[in-house]
N, C-alpha and C. Protein backbone atom coordinates (compact mmCIF):
# COMPACT_ATOMS: atom_id res chain seq x y z
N UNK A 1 182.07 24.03 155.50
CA UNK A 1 181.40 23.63 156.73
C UNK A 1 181.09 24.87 157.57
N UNK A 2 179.70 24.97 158.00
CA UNK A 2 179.33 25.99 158.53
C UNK A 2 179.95 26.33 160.08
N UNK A 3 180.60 25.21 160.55
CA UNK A 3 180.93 25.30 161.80
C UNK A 3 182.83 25.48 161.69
N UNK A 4 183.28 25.36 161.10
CA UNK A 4 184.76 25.28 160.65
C UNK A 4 185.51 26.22 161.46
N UNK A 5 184.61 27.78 161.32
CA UNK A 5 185.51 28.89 162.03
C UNK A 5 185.55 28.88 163.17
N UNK A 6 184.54 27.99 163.83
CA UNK A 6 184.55 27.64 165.79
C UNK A 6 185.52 26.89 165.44
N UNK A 7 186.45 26.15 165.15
CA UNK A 7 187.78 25.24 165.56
C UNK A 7 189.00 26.05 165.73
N UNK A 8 189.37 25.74 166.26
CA UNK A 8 190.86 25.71 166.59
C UNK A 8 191.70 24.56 165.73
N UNK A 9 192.48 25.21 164.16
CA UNK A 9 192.17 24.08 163.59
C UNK A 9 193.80 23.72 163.99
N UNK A 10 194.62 24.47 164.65
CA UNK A 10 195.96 23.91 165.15
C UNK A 10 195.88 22.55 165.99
N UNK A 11 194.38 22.70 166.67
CA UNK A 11 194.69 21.86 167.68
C UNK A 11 194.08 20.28 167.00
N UNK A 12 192.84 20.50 165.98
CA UNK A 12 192.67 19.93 165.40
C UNK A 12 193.19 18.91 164.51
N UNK A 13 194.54 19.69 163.82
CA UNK A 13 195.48 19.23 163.24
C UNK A 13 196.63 18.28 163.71
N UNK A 14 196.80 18.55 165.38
CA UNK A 14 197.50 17.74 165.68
C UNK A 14 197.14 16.61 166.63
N UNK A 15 195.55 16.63 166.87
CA UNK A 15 194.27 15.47 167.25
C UNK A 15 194.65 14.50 165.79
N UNK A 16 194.21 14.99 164.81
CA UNK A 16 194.16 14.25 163.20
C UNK A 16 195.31 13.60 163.37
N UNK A 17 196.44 13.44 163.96
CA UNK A 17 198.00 12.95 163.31
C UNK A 17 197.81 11.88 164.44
N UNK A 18 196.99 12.10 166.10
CA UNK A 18 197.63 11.14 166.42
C UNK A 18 196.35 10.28 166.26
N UNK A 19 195.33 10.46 165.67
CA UNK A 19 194.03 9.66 165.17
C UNK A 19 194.40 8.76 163.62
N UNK A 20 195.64 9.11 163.32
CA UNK A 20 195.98 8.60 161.95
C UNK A 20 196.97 7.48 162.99
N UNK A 21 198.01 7.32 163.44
CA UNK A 21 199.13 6.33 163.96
C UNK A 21 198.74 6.02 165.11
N UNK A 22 197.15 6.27 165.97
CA UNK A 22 197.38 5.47 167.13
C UNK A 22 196.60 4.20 166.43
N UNK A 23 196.19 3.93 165.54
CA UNK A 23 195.43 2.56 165.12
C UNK A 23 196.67 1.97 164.51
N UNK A 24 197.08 2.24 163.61
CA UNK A 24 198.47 1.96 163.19
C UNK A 24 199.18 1.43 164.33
N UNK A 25 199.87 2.03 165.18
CA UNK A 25 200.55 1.46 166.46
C UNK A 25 200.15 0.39 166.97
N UNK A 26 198.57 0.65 167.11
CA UNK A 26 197.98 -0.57 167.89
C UNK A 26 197.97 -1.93 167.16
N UNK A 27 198.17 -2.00 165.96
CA UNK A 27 198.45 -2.90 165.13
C UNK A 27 199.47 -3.67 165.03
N UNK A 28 200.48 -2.23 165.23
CA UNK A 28 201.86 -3.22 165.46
C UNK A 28 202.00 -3.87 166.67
N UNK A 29 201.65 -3.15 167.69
CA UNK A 29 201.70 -4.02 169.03
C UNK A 29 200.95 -5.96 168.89
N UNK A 30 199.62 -4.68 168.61
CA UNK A 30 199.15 -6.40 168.76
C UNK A 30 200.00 -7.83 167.42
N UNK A 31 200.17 -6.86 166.41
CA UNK A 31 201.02 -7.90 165.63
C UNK A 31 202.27 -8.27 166.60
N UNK A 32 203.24 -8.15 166.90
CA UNK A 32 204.09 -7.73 167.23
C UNK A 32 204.22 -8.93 168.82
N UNK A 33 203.04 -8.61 169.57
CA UNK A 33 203.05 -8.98 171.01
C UNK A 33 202.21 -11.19 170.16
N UNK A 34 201.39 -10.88 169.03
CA UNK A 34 200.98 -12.58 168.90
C UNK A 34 202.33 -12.77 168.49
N UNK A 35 203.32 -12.51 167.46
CA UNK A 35 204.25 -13.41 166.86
C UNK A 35 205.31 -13.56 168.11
N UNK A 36 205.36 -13.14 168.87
CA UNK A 36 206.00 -13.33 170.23
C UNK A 36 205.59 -13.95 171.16
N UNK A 37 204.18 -14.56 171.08
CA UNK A 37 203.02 -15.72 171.57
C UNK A 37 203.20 -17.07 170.56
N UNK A 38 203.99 -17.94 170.29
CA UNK A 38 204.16 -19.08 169.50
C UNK A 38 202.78 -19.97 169.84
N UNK A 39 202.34 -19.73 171.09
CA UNK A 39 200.79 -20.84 172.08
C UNK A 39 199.69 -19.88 171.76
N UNK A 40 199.75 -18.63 171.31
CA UNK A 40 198.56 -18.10 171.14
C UNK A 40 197.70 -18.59 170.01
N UNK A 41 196.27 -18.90 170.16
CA UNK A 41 195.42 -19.31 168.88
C UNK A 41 194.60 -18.28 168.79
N UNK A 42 194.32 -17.80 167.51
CA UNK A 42 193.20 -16.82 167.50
C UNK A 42 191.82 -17.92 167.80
N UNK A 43 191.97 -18.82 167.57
CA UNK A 43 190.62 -19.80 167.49
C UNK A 43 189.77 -20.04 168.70
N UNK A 44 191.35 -20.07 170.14
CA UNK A 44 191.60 -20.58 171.11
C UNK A 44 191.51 -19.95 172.67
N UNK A 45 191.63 -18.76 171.80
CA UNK A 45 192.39 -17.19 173.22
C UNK A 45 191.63 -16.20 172.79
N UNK A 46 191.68 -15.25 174.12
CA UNK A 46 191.72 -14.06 173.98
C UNK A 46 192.74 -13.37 173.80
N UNK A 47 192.74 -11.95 173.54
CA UNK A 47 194.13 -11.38 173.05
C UNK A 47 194.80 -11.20 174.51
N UNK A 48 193.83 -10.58 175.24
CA UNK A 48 194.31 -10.25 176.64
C UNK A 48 195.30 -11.63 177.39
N UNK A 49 194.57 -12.79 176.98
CA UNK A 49 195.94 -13.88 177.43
C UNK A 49 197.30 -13.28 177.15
N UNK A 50 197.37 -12.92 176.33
CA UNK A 50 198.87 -12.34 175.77
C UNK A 50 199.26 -11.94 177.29
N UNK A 51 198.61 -10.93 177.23
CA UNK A 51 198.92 -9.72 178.74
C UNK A 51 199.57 -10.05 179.73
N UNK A 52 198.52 -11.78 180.34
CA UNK A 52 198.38 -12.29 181.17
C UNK A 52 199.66 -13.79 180.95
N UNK A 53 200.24 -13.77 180.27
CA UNK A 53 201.45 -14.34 180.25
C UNK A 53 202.83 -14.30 180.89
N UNK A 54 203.44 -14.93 181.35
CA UNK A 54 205.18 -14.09 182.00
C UNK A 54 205.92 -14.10 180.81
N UNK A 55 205.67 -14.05 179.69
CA UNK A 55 206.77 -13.94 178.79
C UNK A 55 206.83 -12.44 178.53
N UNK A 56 207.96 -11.72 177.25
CA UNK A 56 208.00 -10.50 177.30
C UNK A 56 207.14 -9.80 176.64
N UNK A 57 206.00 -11.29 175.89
CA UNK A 57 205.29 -10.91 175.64
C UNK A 57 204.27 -9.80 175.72
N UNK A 58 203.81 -10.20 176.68
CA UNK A 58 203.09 -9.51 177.79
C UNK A 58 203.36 -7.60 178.32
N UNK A 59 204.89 -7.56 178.43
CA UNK A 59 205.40 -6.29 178.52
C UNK A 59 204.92 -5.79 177.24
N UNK A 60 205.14 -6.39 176.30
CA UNK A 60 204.80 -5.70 175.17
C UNK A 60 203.16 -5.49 175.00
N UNK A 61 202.49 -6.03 175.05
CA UNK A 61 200.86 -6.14 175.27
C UNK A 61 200.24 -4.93 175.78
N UNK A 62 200.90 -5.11 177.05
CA UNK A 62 200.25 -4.06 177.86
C UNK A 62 200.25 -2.69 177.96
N UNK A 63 201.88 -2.70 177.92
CA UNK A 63 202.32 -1.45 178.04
C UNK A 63 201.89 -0.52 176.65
N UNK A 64 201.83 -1.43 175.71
CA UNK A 64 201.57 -0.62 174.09
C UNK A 64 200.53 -0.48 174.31
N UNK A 65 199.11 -1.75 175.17
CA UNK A 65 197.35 -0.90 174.90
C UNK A 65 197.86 0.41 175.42
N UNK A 66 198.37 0.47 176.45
CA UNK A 66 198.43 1.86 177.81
C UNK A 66 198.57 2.78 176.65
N UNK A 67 199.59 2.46 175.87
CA UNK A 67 200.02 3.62 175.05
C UNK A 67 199.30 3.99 174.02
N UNK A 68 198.88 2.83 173.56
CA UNK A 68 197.71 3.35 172.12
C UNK A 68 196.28 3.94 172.87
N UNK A 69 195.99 3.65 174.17
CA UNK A 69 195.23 4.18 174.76
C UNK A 69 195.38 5.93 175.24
N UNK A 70 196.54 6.57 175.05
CA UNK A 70 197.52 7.82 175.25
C UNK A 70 197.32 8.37 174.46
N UNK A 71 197.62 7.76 173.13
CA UNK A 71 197.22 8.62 171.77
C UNK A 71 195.62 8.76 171.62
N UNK A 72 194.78 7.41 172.19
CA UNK A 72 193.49 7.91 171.24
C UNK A 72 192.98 9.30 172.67
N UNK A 73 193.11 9.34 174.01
CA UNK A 73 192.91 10.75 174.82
C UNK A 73 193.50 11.55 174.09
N UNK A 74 194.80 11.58 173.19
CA UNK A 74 194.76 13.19 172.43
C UNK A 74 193.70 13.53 171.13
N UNK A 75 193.68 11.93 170.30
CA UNK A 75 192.67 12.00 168.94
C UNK A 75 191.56 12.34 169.69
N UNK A 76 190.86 12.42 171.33
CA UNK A 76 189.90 12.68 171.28
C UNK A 76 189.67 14.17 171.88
N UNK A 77 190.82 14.94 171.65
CA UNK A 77 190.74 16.57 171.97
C UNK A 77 190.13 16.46 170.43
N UNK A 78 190.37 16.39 169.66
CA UNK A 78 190.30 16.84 168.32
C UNK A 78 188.55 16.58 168.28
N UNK A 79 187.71 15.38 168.56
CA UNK A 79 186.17 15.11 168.65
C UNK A 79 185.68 16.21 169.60
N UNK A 80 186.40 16.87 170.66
CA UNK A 80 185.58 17.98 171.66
C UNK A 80 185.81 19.29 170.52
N UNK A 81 187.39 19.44 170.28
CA UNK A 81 186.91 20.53 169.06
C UNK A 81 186.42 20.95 168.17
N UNK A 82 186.10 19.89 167.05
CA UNK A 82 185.14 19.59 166.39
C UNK A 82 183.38 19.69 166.62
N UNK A 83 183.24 19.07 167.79
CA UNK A 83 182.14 19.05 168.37
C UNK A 83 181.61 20.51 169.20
N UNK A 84 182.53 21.15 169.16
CA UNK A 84 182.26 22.10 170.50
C UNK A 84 181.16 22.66 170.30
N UNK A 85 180.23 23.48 171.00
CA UNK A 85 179.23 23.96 171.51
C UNK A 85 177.84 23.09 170.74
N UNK A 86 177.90 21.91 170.34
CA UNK A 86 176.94 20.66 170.10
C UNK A 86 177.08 19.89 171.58
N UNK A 87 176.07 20.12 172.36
CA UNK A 87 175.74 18.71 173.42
C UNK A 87 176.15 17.06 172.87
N UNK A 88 175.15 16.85 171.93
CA UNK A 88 175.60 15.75 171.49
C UNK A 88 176.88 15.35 171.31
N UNK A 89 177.61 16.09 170.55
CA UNK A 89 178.80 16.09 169.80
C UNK A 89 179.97 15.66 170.92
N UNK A 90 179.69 16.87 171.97
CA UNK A 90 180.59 16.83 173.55
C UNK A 90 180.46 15.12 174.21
N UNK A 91 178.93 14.78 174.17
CA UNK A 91 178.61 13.48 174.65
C UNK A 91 179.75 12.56 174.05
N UNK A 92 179.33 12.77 172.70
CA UNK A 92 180.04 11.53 172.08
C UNK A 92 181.55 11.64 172.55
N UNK A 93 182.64 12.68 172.69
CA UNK A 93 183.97 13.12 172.95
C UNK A 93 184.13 12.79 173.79
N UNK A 94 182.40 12.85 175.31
CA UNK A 94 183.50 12.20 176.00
C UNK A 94 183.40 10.51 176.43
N UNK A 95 182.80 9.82 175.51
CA UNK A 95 182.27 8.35 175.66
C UNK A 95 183.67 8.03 174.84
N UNK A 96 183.82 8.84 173.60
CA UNK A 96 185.46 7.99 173.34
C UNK A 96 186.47 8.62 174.62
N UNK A 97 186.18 9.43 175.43
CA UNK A 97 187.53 9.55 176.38
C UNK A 97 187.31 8.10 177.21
N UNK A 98 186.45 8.30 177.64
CA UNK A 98 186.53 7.05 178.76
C UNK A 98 186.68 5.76 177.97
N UNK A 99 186.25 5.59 176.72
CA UNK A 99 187.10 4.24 175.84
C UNK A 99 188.32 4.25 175.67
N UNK A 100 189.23 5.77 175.53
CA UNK A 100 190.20 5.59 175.88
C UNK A 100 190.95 4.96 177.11
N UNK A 101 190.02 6.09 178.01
CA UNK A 101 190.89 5.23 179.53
C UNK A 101 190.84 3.90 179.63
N UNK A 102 189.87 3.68 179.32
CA UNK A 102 189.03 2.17 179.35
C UNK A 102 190.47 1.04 178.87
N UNK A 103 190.70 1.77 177.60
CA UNK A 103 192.32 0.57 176.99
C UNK A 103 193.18 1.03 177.53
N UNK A 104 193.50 2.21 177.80
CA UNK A 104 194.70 2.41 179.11
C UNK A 104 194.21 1.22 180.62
N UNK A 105 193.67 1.18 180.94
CA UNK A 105 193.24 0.09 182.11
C UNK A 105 193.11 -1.17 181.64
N UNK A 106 192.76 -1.65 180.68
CA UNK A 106 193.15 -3.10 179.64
C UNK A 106 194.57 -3.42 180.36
N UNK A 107 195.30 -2.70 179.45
CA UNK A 107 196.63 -2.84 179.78
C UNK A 107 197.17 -2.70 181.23
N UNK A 108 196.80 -2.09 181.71
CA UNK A 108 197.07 -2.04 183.48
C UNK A 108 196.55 -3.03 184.38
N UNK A 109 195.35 -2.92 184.04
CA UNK A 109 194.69 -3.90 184.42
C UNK A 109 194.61 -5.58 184.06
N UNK A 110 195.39 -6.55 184.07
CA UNK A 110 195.49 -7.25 182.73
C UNK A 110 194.68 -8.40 183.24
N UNK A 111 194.35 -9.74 182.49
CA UNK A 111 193.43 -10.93 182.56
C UNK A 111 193.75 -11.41 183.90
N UNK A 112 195.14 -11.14 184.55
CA UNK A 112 195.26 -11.95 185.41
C UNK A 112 194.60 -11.00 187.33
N UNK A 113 193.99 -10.25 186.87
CA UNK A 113 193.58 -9.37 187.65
C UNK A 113 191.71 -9.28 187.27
N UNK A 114 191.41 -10.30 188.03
CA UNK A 114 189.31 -10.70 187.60
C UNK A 114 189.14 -10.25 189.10
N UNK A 115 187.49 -9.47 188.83
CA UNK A 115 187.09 -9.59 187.79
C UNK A 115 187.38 -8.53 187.33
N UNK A 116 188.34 -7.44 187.77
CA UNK A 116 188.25 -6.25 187.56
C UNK A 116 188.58 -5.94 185.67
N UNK A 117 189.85 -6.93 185.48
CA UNK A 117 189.52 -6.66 183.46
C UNK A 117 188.35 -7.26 182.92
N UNK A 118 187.56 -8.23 183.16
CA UNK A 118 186.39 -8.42 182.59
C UNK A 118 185.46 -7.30 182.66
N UNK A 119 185.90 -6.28 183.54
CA UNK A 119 184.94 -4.88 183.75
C UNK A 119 185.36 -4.22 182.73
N UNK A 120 186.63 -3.66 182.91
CA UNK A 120 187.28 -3.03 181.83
C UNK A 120 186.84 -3.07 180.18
N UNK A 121 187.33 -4.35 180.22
CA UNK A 121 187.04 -4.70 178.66
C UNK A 121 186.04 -4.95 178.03
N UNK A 122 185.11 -4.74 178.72
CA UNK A 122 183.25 -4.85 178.72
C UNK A 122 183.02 -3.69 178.28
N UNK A 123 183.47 -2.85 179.31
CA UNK A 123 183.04 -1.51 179.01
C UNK A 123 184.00 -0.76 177.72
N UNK A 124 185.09 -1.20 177.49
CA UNK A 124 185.92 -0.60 176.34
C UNK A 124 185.02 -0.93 174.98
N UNK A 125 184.75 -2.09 175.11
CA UNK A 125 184.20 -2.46 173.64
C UNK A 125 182.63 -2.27 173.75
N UNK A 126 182.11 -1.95 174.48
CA UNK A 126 180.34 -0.70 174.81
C UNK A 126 180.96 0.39 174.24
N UNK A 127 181.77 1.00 174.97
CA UNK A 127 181.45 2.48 174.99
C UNK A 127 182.50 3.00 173.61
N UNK A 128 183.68 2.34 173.00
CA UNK A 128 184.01 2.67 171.51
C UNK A 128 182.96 2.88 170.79
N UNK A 129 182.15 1.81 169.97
CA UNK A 129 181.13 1.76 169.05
C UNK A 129 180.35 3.24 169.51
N UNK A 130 180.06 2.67 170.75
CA UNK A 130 178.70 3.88 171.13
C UNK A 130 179.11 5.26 171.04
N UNK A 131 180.50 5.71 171.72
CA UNK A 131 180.46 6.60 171.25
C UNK A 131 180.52 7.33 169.45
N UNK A 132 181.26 6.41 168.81
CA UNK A 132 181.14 6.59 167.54
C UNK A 132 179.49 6.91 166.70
N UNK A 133 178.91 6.02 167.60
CA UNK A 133 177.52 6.61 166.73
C UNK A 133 177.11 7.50 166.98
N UNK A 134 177.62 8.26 168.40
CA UNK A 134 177.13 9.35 168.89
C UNK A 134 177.62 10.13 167.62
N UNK A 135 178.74 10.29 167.80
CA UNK A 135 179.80 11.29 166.81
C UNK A 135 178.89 11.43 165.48
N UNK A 136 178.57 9.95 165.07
CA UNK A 136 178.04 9.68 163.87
C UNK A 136 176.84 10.78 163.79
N UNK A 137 176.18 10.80 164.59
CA UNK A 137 175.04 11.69 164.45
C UNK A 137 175.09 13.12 164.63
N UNK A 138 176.03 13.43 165.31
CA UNK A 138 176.54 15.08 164.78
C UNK A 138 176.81 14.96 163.83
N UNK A 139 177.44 14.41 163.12
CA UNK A 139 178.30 14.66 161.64
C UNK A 139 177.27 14.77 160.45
N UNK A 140 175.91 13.83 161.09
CA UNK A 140 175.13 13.80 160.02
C UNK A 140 174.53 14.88 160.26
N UNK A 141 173.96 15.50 161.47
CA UNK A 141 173.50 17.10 161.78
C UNK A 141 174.13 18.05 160.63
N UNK A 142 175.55 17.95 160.67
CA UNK A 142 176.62 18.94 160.47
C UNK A 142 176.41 18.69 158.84
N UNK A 143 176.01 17.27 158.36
CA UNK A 143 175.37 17.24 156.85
C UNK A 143 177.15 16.64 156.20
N UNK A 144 177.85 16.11 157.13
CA UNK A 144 179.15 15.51 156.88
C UNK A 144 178.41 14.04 156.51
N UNK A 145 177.87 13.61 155.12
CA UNK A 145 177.19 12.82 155.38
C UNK A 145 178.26 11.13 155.47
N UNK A 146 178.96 11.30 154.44
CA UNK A 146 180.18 10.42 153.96
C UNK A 146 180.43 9.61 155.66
N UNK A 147 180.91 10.54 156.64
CA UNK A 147 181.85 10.23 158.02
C UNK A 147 180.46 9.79 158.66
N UNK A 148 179.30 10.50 158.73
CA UNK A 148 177.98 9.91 159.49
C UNK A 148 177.92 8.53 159.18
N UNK A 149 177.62 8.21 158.07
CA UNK A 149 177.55 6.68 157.10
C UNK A 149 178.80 6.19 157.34
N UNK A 150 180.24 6.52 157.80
CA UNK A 150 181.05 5.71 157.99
C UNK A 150 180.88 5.52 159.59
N UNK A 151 180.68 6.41 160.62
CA UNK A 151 180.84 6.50 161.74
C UNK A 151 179.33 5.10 161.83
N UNK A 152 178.01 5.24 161.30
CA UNK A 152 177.41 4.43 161.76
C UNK A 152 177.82 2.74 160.84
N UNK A 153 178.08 3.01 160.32
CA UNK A 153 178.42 1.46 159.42
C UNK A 153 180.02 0.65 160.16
N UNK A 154 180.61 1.38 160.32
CA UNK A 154 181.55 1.15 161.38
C UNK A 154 181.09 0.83 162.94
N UNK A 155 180.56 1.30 163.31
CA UNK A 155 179.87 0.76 164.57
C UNK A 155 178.95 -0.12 164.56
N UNK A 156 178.54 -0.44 163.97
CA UNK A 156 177.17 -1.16 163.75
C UNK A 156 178.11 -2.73 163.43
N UNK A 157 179.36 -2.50 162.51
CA UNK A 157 179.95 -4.01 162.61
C UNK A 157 180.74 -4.33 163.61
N UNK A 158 181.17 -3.19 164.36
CA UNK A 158 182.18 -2.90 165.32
C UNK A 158 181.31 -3.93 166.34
N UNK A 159 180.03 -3.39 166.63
CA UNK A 159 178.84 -4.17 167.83
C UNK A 159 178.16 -5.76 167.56
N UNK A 160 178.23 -5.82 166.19
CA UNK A 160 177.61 -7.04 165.50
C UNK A 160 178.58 -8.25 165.38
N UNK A 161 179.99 -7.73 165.91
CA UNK A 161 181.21 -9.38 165.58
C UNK A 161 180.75 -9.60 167.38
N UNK A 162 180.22 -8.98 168.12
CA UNK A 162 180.18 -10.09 169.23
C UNK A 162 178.88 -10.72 169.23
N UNK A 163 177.74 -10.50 168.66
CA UNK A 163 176.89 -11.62 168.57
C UNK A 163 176.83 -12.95 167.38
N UNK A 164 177.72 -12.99 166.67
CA UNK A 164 178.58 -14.22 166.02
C UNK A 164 179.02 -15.45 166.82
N UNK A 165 178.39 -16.62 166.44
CA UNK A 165 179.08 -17.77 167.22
C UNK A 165 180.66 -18.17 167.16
N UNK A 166 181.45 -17.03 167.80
CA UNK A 166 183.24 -17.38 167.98
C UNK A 166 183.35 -18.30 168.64
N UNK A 167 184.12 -18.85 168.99
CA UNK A 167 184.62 -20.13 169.58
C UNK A 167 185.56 -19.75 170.42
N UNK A 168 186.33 -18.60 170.59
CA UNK A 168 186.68 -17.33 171.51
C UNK A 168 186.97 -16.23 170.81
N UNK A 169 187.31 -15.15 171.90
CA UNK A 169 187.10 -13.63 171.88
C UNK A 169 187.98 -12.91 170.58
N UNK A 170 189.27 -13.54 170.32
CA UNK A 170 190.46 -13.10 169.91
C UNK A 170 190.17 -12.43 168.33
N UNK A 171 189.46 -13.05 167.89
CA UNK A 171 188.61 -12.72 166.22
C UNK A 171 187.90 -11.43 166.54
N UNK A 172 186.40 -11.76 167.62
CA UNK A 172 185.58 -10.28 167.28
C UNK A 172 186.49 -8.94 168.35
N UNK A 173 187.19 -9.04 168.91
CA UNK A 173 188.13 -8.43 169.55
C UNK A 173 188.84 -7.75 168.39
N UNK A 174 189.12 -8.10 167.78
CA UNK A 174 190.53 -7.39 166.61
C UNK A 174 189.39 -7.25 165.64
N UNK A 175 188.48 -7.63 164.94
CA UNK A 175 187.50 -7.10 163.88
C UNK A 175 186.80 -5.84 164.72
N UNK A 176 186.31 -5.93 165.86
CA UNK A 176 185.43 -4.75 166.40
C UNK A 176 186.74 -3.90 166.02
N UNK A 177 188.16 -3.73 166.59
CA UNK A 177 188.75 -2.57 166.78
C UNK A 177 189.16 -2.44 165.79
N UNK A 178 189.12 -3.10 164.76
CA UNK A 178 189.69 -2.75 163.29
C UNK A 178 188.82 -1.84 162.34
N UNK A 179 187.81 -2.28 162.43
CA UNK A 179 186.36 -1.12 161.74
C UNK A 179 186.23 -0.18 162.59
N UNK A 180 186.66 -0.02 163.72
CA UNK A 180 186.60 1.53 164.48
C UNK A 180 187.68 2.13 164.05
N UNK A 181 188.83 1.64 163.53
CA UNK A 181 190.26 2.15 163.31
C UNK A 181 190.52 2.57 161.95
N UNK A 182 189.31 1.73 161.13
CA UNK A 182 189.08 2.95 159.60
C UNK A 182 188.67 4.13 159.67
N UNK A 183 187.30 3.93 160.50
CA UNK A 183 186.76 5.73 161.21
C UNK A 183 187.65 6.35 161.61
N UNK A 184 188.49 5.93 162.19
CA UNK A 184 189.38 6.48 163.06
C UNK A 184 190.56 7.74 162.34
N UNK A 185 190.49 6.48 161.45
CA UNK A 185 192.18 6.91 160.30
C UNK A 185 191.25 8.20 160.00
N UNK A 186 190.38 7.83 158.88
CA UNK A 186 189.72 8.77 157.91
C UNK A 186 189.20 9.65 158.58
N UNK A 187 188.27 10.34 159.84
CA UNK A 187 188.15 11.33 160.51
C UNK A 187 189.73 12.28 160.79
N UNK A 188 190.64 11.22 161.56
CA UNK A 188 191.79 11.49 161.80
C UNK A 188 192.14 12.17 160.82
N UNK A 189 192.24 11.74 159.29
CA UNK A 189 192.83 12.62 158.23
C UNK A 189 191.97 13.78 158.09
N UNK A 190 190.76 13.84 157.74
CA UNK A 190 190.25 14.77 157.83
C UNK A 190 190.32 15.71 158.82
N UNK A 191 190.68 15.78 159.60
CA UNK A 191 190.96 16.71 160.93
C UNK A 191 192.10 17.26 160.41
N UNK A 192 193.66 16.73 160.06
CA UNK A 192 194.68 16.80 159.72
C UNK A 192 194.70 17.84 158.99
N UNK A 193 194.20 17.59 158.00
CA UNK A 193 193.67 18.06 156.51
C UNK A 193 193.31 19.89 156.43
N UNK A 194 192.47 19.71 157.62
CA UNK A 194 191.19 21.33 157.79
C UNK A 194 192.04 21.97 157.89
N UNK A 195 193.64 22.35 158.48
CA UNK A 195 194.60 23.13 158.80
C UNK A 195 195.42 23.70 157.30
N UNK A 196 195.41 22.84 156.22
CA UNK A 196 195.84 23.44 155.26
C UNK A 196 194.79 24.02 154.20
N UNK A 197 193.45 23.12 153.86
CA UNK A 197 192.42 23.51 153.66
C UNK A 197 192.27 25.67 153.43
N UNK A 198 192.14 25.70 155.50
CA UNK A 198 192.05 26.93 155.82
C UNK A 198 192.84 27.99 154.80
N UNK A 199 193.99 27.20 154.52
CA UNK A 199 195.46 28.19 154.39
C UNK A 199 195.18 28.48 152.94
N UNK A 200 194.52 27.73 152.25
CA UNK A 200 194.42 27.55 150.75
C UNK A 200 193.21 28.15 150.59
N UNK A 201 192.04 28.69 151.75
CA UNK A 201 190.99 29.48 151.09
C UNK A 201 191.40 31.11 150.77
């Protein structure tokens, strides 16, 4: 990669680790916070009901988006380093920061606090996808064609489960963030990766 020697691939390397376990985490939470919801329906609810519950459910809900929202602001040092001196590239780094904050405020912000989480969570699930395609299109600049084609095929289903007739949110909610969280992993590894790469040329 022609751009490789602009990274900082230390810092890179440790963007990649938490871009590999903050989707992971977020998985367990949300697993973790429904089987502790016995009334939750995916058919029925949104996930954010969880949040908006007094059970301990809820502690668990929230406090883990906050947190999986913690890790993806560090996975997204690793998109500014990567990206650096590309405009575009920077754009996209910082549309996933503010998707980060965006699920840090999910969780802070929770259902039982309108309309201000209907803002939130509007804008979390805009500005993920979007920034990903941004990303997507440096990568394809950069001729990374594999991550371009994943970054846009991932977004593109990530944006397409909310115009589906659901019957509620709780389905395209966890499918959008689940196809962002393959990009996620696999960039993530690849970031990981460039640090030993280096060591082995």
């Amino acid at each position: 990669m022609r751009f490789l020697p602009l990274m900082n691939l230390k810092v890179l390397r440790l963007a990649g680790f938490f871009g590999i376990i903050a989707p992971l985490f977020g998985l367990l939470i949300v697993a973790s916070s429904v089987w502790l919801s016995p009334w939750f329906s995916w058919t029925g609810n949104a996930l954010s009901d969880i949040g908006g519950s007094a059970g301990f459910e809820a502690i668990v809900f929230n406090s883990g988006l906050a947190m999986v929202g913690a890790l993806l602001m560090m996975f997204s040092t690793g998109l500014f380093e990567m990206t650096k001196g590309d405009m575009l590239g920077q754009v996209g780094g910082v549309m996933f920061l503010i998707a980060s904050i965006l699920l840090i405020a999910i969780g802070v912000i929770n259902i039982t606090i309108e309309p201000w989480h209907k803002y939130v969570s509007v804008g979390f699930f805009v500005a993920l996808p979007l920034s990903v395609i941004i990303i997507g299109t440096f990568l394809l600049r950069k001729k990374m064609k594999f991550y371009a084609l994943l970054s846009f095929g991932t977004a593109v289903l990530a944006a397409g489960m909310w115009f589906l007739p659901w019957s509620a949110v709780a389905i395209p909610e966890a499918l959008s963030v689940a196809y962002i969280a393959v990009w996620e992993i696999l960039l993530g590894f690849w970031m990981f990766k460039r640090y030993e790469d280096k060591l082995e040329e």
